[in-house]
Protein backbone atom coordinates (compact mmCIF):
# COMPACT_ATOMS: atom_id res chain seq x y z
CA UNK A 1 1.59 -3.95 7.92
CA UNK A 2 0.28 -0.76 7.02
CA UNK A 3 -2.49 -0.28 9.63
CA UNK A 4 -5.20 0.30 7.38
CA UNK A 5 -8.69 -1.01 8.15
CA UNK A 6 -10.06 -0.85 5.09
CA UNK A 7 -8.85 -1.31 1.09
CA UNK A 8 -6.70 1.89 -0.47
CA UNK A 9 -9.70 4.29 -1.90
CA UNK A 10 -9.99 3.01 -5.40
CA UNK A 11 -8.97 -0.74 -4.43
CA UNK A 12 -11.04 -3.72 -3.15
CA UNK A 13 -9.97 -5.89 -0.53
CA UNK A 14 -8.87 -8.74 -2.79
CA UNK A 15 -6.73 -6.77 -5.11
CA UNK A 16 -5.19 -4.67 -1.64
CA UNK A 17 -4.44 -8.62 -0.59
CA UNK A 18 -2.65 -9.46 -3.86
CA UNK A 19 -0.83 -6.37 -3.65
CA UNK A 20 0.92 -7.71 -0.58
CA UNK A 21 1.30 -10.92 -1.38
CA UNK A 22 3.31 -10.17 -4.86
CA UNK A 23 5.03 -7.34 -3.24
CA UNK A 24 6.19 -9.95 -0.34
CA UNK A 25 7.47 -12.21 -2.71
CA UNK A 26 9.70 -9.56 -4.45
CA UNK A 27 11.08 -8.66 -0.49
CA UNK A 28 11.38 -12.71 0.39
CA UNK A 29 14.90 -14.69 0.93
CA UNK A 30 13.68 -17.95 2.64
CA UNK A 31 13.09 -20.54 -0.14
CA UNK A 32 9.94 -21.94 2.45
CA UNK A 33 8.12 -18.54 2.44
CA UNK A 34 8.61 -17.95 -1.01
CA UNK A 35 6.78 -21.44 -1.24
CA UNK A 36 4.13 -20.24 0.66
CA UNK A 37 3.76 -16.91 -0.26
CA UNK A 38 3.35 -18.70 -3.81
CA UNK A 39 0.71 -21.24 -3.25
CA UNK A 40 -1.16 -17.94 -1.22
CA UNK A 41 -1.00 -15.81 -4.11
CA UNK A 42 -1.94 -18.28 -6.78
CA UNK A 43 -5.12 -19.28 -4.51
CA UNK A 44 -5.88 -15.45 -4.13
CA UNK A 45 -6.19 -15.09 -7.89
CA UNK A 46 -8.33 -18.46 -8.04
CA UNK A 47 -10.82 -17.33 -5.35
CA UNK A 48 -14.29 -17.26 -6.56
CA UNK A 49 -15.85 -13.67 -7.79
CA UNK A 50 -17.47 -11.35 -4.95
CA UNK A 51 -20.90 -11.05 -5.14
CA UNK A 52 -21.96 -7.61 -5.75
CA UNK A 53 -24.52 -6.08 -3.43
CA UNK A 54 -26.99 -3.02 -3.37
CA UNK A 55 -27.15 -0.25 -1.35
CA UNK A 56 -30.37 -0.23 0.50
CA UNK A 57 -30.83 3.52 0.11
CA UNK A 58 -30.13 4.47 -3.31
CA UNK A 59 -29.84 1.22 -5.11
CA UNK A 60 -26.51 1.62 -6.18
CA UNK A 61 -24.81 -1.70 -6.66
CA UNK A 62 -21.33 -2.82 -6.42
CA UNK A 63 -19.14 -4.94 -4.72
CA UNK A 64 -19.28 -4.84 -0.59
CA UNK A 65 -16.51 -2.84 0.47
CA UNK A 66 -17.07 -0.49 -2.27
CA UNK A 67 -20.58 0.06 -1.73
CA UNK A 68 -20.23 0.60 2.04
CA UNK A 69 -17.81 3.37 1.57
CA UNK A 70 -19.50 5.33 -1.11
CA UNK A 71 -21.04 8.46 -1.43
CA UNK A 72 -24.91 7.81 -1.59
CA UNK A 73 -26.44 10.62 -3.25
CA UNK A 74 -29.71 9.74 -1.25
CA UNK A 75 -28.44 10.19 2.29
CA UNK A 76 -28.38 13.28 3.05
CA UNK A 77 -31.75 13.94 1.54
CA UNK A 78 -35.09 13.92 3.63
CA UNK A 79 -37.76 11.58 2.70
């Protein structure tokens, strides 16, 4: 567990979660967790896409995670 709250800058949340799950596998010895660490990581890369999103100040669009920890060039600006 790395203690993180959110994705690795640069990295969304699904691709963070496949991270660990292939990097599990590659640290596993139990024949049953490899199993299931299998079947989790195979459903990962099946999930259905993210649906993208806009931010409400500048318009910006992009998935969740990505657009709530962006720079929006409108924020600091008075209107």
């Amino acid at each position: 567990m790395t203690g993180q709250d959110r994705p690795t800058r640069g990295q969304t949340t699904r691709e963070e979660l496949e991270m660990h799950l292939a990097q599990a596998l590659t640290r596993c010895e139990s024949a049953v967790v490899r199993a299931h660490l299998e079947a989790a990581l195979k459903r990962c890369r099946t999930l259905p896409p993210t649906p993208l999103v806009e931010c409400p100040v500048c318009g910006r669009t992009g998935l969740p995670e990505r657009i709530q920890m962006h720079d929006c060039p409108e924020a600091g600006r008075n209107h």
